[in-house]
C-alpha atoms as a PDB file:
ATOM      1  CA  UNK A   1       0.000   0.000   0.000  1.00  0.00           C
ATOM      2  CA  UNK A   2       1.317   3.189  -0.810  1.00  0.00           C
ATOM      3  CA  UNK A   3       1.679   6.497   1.507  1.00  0.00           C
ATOM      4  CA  UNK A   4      -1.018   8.144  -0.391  1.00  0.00           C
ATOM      5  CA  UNK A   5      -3.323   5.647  -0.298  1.00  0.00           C
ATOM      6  CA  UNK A   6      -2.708   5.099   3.466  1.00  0.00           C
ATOM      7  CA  UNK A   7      -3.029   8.333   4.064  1.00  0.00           C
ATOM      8  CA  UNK A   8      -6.557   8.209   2.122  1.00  0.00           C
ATOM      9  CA  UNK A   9      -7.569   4.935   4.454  1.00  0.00           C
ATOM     10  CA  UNK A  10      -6.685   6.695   7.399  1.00  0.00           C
ATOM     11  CA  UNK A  11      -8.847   9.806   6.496  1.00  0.00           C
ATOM     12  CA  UNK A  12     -11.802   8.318   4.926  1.00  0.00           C
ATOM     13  CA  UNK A  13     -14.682   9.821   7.240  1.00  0.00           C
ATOM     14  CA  UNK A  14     -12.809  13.149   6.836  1.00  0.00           C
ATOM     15  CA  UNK A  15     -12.447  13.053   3.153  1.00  0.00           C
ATOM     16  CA  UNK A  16     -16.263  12.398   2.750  1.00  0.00           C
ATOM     17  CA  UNK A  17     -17.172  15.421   4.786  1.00  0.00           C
ATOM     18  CA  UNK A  18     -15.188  17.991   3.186  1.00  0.00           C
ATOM     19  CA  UNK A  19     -16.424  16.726   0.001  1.00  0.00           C
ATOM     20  CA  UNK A  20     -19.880  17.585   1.599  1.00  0.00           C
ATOM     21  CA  UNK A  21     -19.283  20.706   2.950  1.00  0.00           C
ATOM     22  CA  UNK A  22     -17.204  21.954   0.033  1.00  0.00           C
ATOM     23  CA  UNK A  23     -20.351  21.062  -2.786  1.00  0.00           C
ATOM     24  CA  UNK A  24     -22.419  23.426  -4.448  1.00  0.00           C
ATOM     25  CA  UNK A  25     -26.472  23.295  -4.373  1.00  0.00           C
ATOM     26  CA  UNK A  26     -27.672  24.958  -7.411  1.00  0.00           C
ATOM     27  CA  UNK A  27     -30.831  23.432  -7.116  1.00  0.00           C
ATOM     28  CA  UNK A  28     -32.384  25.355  -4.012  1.00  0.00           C
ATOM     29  CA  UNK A  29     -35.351  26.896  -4.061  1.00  0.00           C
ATOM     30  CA  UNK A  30     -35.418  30.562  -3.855  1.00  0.00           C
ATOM     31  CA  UNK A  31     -38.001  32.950  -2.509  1.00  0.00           C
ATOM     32  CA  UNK A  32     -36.163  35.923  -3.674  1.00  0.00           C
ATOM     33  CA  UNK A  33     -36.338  38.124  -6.716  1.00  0.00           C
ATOM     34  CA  UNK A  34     -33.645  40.162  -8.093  1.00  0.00           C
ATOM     35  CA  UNK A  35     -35.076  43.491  -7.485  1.00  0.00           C
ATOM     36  CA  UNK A  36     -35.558  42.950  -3.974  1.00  0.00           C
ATOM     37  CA  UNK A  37     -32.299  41.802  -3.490  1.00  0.00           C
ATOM     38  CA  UNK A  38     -30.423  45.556  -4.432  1.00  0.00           C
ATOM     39  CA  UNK A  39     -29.200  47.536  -1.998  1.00  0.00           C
ATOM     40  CA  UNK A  40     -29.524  51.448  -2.338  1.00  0.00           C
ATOM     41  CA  UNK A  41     -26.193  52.174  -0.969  1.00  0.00           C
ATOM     42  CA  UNK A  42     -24.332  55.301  -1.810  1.00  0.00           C
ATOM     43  CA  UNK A  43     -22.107  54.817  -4.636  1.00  0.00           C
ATOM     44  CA  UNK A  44     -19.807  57.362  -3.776  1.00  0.00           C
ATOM     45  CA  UNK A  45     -18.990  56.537  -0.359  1.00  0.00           C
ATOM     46  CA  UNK A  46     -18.419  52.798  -1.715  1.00  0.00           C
ATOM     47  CA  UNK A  47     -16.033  53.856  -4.433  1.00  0.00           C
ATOM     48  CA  UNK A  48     -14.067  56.112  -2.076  1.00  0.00           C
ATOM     49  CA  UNK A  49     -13.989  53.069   0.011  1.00  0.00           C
ATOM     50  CA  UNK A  50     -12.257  50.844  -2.622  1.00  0.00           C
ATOM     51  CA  UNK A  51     -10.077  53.470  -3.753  1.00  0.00           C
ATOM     52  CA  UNK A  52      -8.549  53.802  -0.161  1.00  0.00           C
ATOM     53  CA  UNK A  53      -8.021  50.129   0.332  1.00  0.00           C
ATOM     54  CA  UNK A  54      -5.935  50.426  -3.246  1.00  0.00           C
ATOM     55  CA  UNK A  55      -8.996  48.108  -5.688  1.00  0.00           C
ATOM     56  CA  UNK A  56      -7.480  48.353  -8.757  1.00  0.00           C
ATOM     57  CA  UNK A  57     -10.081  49.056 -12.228  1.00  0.00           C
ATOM     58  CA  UNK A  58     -12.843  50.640  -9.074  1.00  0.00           C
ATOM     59  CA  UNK A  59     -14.620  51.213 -12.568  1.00  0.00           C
ATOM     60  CA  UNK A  60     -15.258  47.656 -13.684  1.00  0.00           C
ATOM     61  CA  UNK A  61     -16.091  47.279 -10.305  1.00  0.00           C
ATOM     62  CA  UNK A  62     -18.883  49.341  -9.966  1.00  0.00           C
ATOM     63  CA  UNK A  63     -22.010  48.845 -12.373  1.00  0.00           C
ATOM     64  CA  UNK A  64     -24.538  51.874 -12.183  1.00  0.00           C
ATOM     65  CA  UNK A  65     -27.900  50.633 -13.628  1.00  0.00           C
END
C-alpha cells in the first residue's frame, strides 16, 4: 500500500465530509427576486472606500444601472 493511499484509508470519514461541505447546491429553491435583493447604498462613499483600500479598475467594479 502506498503512503497516499494510506493516508486516504486513514482519512476516509474526513475526506467524505469535506467533500460535503465543500459542494455546491444549485438546485435550491429561492423565494427571492432580483429586485428585492439591491441595496440602495451610496455609490460614492463605496467607491471612495475601494479606492482607499488600493482596488485596482474601481470602474469595472462598480455597475450603475
Amino acid at each position: 500500500m502506498t503512503q497516499t493511499s494510506q493516508k486516504l484509508q486513514e482519512h476516509e470519514e474526513m475526506l467524505h465530509l469535506s467533500r460535503k461541505l465543500a459542494k455546491i447546491y444549485c438546485d435550491l429553491p429561492i423565494a427571492l427576486r432580483i429586485e428585492e435583493a439591491k441595496w440602495d447604498v451610496d455609490k460614492e462613499k463605496v467607491e471612495q472606500a475601494f479606492l482607499a483600500l488600493e482596488f485596482k479598475g474601481v470602474d469595472r467594479l462598480l455597475t450603475y444601472t
